[in-house]
N, C-alpha and C. Protein backbone atom coordinates (compact mmCIF):
# COMPACT_ATOMS: atom_id res chain seq x y z
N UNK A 1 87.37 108.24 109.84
CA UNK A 1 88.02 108.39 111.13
C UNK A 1 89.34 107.62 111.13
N UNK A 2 90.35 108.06 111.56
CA UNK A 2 91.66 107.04 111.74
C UNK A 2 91.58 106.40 112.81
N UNK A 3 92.51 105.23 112.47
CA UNK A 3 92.24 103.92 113.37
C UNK A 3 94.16 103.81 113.59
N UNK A 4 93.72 103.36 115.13
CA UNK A 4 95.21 102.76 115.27
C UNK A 4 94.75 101.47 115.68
N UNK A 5 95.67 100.56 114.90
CA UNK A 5 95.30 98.96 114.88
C UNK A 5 96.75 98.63 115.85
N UNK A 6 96.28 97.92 116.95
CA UNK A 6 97.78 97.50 117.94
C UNK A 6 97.65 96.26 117.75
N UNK A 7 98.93 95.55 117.43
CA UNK A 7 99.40 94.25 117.96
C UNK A 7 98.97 94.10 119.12
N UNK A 8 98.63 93.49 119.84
CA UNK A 8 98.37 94.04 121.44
C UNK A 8 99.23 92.64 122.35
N UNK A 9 99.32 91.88 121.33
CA UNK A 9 99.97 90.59 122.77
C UNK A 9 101.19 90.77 123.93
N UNK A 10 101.86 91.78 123.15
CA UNK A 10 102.89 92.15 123.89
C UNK A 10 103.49 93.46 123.68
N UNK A 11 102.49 94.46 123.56
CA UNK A 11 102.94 95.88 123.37
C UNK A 11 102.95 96.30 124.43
N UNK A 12 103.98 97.14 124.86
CA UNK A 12 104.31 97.52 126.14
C UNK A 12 103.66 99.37 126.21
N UNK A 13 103.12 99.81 124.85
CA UNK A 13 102.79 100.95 124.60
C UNK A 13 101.33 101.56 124.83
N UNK A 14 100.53 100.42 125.23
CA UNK A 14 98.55 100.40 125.16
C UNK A 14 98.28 101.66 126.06
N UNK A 15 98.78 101.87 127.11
CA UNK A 15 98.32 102.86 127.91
C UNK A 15 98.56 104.29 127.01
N UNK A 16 99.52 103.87 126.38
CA UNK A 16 100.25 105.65 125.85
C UNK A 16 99.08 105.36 124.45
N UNK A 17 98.70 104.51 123.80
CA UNK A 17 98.33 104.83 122.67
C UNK A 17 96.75 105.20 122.74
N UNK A 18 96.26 104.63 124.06
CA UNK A 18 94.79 105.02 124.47
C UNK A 18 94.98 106.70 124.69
N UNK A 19 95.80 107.32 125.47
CA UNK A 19 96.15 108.87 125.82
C UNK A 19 95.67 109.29 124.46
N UNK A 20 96.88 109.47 123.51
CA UNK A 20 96.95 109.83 122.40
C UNK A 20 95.70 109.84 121.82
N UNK A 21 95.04 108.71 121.20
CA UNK A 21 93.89 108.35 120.48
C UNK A 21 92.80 109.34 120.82
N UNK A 22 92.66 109.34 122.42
CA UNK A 22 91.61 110.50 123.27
C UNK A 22 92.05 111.78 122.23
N UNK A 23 92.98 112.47 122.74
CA UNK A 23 93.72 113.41 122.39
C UNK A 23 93.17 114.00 120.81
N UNK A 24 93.38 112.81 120.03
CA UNK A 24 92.71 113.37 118.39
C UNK A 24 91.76 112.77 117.66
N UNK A 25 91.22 112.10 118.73
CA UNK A 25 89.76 111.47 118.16
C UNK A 25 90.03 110.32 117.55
N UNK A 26 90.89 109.57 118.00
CA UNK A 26 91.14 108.55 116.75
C UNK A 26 90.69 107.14 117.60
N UNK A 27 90.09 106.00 116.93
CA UNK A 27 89.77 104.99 117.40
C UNK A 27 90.57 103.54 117.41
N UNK A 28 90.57 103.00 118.50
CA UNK A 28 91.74 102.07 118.84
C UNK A 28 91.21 100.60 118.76
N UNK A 29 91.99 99.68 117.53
CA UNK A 29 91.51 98.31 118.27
C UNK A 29 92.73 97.44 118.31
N UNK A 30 92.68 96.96 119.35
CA UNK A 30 93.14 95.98 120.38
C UNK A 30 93.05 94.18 119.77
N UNK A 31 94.15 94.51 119.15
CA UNK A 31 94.01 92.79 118.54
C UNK A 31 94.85 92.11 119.29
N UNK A 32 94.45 90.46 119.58
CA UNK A 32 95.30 89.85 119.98
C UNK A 32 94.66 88.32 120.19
N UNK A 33 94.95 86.90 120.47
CA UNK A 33 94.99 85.77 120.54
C UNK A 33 94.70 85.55 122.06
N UNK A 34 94.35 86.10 122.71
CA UNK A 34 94.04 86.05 124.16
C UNK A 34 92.81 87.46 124.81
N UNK A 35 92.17 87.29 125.48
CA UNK A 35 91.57 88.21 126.10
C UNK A 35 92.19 88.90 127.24
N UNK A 36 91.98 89.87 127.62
CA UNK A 36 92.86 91.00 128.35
C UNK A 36 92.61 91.88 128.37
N UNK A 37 92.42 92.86 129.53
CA UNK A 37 91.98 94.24 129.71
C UNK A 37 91.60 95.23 128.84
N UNK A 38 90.94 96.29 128.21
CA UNK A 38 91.41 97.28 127.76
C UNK A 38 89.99 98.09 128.66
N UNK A 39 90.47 99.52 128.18
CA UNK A 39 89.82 100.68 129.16
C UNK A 39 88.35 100.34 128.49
N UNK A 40 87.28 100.34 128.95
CA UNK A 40 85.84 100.49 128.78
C UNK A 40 85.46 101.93 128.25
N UNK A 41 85.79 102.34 127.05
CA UNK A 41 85.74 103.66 126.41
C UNK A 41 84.95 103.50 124.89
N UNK A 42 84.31 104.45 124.51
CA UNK A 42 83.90 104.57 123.09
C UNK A 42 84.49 104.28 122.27
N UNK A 43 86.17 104.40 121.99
CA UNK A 43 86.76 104.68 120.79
C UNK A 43 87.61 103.49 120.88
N UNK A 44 87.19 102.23 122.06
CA UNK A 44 88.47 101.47 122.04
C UNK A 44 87.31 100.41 121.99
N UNK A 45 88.28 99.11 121.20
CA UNK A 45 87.24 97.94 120.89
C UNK A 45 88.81 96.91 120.66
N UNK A 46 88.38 95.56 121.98
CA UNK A 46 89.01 94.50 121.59
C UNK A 46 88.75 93.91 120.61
N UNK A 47 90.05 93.24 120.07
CA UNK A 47 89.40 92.09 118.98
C UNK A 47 90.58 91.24 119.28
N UNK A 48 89.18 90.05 119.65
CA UNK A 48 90.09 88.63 119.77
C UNK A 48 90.16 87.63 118.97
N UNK A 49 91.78 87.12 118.35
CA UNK A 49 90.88 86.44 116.99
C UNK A 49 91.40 84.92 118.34
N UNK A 50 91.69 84.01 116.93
CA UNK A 50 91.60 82.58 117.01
C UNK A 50 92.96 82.70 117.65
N UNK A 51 93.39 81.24 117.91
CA UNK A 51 94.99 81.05 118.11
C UNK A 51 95.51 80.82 117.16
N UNK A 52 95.10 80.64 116.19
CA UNK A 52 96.18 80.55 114.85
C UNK A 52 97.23 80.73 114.65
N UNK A 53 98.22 80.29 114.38
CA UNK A 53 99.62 80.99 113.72
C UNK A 53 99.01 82.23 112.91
N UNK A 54 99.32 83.12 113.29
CA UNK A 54 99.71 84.69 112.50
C UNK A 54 98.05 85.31 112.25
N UNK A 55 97.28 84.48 113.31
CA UNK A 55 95.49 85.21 113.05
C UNK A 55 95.61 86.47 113.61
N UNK A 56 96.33 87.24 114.68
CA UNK A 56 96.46 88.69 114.75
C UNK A 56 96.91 88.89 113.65
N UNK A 57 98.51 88.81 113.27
CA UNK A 57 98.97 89.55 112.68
C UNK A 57 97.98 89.21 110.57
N UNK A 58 97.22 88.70 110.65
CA UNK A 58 96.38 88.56 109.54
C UNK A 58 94.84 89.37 109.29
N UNK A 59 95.25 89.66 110.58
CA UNK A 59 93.29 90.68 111.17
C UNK A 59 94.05 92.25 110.77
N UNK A 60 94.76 91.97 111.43
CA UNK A 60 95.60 93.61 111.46
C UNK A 60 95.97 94.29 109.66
N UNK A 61 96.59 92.93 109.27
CA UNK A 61 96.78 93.58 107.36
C UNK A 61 95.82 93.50 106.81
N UNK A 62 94.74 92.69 107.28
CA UNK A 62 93.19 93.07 106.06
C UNK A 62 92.75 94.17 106.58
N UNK A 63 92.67 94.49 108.13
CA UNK A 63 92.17 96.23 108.47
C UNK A 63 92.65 97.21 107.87
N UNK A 64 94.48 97.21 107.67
CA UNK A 64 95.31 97.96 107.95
C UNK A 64 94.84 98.75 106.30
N UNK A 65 95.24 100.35 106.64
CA UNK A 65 94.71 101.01 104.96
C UNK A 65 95.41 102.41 105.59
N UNK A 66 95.09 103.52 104.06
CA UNK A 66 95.93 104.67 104.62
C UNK A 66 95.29 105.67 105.55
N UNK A 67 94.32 105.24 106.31
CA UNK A 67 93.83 105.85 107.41
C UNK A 67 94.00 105.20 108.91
N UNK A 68 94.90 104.10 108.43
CA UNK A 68 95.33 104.00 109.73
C UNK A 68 97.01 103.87 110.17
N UNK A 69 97.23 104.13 111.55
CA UNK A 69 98.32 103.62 112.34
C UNK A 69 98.44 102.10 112.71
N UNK A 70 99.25 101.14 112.39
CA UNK A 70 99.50 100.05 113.01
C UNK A 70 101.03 100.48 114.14
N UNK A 71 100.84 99.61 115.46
CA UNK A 71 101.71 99.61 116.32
C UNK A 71 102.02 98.26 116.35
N UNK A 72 103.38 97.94 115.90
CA UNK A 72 103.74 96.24 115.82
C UNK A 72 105.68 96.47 115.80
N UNK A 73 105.79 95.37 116.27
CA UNK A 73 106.83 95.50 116.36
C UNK A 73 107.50 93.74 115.67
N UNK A 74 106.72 93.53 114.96
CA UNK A 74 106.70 92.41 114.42
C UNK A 74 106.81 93.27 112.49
N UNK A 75 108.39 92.82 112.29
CA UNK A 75 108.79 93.21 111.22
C UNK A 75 108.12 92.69 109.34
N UNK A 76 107.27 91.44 109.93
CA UNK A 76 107.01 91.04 108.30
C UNK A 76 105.54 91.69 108.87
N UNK A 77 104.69 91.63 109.97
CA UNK A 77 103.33 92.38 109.65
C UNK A 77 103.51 93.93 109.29
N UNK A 78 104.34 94.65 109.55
CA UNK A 78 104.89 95.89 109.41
C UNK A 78 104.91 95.96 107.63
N UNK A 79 105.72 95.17 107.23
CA UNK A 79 105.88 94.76 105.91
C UNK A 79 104.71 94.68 104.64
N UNK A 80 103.19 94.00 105.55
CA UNK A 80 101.98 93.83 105.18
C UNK A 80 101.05 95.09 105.10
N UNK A 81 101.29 95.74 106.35
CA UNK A 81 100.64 97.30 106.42
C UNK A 81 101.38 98.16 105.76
N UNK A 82 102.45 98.70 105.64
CA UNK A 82 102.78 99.15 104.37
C UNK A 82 102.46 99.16 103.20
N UNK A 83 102.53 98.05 102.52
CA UNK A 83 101.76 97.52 101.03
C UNK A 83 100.29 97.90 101.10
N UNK A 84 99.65 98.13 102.38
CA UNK A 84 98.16 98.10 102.59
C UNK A 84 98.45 100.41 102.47
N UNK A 85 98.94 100.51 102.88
CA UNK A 85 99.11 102.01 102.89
C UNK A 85 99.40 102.54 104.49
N UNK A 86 99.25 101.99 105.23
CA UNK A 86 99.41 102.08 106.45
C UNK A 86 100.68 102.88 106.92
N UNK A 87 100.42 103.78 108.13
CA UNK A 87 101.68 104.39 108.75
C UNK A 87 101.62 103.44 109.81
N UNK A 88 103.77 102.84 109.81
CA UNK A 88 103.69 102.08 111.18
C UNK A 88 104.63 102.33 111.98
N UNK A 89 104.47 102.12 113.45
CA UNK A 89 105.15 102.00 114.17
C UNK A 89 105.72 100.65 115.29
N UNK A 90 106.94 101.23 115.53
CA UNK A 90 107.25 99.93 116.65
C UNK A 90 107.04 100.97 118.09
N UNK A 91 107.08 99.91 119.10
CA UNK A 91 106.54 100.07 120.07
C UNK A 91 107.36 101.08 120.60
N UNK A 92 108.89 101.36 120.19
CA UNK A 92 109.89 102.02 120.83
C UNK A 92 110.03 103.44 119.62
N UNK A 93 108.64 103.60 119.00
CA UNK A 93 108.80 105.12 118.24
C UNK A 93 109.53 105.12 116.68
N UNK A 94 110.09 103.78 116.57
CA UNK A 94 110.61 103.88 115.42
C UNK A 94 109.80 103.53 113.86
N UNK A 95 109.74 104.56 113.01
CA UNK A 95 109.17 104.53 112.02
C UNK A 95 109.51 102.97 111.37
N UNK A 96 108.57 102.16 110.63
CA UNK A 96 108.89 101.61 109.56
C UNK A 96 108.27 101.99 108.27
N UNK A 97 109.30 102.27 107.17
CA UNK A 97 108.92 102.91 105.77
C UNK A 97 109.22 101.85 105.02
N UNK A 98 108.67 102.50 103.63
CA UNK A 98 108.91 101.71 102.58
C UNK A 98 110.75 101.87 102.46
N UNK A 99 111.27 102.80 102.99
CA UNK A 99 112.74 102.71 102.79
C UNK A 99 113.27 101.85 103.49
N UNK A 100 113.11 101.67 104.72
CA UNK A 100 113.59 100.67 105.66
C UNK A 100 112.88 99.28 105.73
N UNK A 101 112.14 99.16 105.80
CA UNK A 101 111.48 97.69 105.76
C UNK A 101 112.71 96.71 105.00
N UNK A 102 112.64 97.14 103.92
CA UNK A 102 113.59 95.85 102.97
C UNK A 102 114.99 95.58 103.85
N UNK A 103 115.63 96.64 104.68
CA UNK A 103 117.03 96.39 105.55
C UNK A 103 116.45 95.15 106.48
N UNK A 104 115.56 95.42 106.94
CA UNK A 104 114.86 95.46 108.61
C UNK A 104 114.29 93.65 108.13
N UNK A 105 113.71 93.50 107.23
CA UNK A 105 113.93 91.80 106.68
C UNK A 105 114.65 91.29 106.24
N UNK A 106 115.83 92.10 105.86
CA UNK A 106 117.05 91.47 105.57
C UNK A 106 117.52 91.08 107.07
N UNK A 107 117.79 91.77 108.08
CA UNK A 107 118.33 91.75 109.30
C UNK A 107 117.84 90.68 110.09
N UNK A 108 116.26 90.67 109.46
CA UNK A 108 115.78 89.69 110.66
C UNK A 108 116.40 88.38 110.18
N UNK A 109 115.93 88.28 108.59
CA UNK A 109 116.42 86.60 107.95
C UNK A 109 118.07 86.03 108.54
N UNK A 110 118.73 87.55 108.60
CA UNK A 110 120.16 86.87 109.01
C UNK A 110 120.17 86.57 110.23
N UNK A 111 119.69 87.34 111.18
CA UNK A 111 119.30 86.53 112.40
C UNK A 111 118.74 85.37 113.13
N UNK A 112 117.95 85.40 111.91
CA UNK A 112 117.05 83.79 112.09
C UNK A 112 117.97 82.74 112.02
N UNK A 113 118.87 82.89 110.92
CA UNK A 113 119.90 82.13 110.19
C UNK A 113 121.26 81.84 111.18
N UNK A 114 121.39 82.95 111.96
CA UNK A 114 122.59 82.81 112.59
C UNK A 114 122.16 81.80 114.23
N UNK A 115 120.39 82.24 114.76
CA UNK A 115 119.92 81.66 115.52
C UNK A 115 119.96 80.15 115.49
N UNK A 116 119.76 79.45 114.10
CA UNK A 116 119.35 78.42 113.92
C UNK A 116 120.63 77.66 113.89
N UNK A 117 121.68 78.30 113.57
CA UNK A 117 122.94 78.01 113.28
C UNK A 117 123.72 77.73 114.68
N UNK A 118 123.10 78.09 115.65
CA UNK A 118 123.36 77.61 117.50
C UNK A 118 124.15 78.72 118.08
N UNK A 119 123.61 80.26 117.35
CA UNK A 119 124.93 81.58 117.76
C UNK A 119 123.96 81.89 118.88
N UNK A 120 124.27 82.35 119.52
CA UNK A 120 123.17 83.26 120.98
C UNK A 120 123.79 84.30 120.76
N UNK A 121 122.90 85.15 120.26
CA UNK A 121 122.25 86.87 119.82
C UNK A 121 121.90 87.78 121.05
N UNK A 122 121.18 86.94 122.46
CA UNK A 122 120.79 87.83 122.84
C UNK A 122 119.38 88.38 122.16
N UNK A 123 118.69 88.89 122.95
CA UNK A 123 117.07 89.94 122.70
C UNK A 123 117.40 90.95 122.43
N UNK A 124 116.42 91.48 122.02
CA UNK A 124 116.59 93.56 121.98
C UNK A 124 117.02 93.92 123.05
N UNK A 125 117.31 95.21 123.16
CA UNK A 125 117.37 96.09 124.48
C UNK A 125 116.46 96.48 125.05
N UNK A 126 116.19 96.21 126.44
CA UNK A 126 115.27 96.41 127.08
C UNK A 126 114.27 97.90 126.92
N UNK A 127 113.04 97.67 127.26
CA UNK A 127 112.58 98.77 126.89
C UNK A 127 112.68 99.70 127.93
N UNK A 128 112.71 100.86 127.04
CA UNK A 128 113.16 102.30 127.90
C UNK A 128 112.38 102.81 128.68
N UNK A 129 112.15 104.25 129.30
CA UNK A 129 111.37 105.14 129.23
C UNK A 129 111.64 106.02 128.37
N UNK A 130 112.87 106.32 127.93
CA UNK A 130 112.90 106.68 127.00
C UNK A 130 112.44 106.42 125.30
N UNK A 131 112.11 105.26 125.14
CA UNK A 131 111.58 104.52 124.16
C UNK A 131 110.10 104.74 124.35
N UNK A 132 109.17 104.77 125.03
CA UNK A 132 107.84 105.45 125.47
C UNK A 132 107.91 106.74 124.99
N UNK A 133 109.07 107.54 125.46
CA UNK A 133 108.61 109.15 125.24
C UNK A 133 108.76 109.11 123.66
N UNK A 134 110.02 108.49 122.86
CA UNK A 134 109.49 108.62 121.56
C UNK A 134 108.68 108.09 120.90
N UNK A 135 107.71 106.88 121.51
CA UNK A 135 106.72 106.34 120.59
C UNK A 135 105.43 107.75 120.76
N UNK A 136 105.69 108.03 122.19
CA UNK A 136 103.98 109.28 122.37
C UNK A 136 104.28 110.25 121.08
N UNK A 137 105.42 110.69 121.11
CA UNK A 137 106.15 111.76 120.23
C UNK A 137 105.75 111.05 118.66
N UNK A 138 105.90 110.10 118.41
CA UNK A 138 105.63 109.21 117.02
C UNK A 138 104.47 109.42 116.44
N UNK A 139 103.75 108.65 117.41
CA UNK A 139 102.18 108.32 117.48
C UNK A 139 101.45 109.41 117.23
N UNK A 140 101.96 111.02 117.98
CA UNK A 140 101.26 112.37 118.34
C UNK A 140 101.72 112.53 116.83
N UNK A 141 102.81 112.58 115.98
CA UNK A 141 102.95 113.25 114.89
C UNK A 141 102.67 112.36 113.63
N UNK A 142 102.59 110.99 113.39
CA UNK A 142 102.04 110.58 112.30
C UNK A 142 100.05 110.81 112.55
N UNK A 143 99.87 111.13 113.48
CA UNK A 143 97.68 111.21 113.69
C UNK A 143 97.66 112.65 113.52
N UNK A 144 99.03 113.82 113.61
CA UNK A 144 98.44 115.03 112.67
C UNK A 144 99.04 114.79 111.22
N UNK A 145 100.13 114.01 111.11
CA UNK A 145 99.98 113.82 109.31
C UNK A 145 99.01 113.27 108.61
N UNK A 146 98.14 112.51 109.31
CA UNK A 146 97.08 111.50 108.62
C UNK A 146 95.84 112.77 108.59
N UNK A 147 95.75 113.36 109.46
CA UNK A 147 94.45 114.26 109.91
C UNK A 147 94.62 115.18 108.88
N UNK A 148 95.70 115.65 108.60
CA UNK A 148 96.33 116.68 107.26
C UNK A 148 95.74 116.20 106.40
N UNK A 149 95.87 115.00 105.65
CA UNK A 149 95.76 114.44 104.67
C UNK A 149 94.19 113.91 104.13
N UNK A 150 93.72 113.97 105.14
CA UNK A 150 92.43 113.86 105.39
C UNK A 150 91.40 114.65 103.81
């Protein structure tokens, strides 16, 4: 069965990825460092780890394999599910591949670098609705590539 494994601490996407999941049978778990809602359904299961530095994002790459979706928007766990075989997404629809990943940690390190260095960057851009309609659109077409492949 495919699994979509969510970051969940701060995905702004949970409602759209529960839709979806219904939609093609696919089963959802809900990781995160805190307890917090999710729908009372068959196919959906919290998992709460420890507070650890990086105990989600460490639950998520030992799950993560080529039957599942990870939703993260956290660029080095993205990095981890890949290597694991994983199709991933960020919360705003955008693929991460083995082609892009290596830019996308380059980008972050210089950022870190320029942060630390006392530059103010500024956050991402706020999230859309438009950024929703392409993650449903994402999400809906990597769970019939995986189902293909099956």
């Amino acid at each position: 069965m495919t699994r979509i494994l969510v970051d969940a601490d701060a995905c702004p996407v949970k409602d759209e990825v529960y839709r979806v999941a219904e939609r093609h049978g696919a089963k959802v778990s809900i990781v995160s460092n805190s307890h917090f809602r999710v729908p009372v359904l068959p196919w959906v299961e919290r998992i709460v780890v420890s507070d650890g530095f990086d105990a989600a994002d460490d639950w998520i790459a030992d799950a993560a394999g080529a039957d599942c979706v990870v939703v993260t928007a956290d660029i080095l766990l993205a990095d981890r599910c890949l290597k694991a075989g994983a199709t991933v997404l960020a919360p705003n629809g955008k693929p991460f591949t083995g082609a892009s990943i290596g830019g996308a940690i380059a980008t972050r390190a210089i950022m870190a670098d320029l942060r630390a260095g006392g530059e103010q960057l500024g956050g991402p851009p706020p999230f859309a609705k438009a950024d929703r309609s392409k993650f449903l659109q994402a999400l809906d077409t990597a769970l019939v590539r995986l189902a293909r492949h099956r």
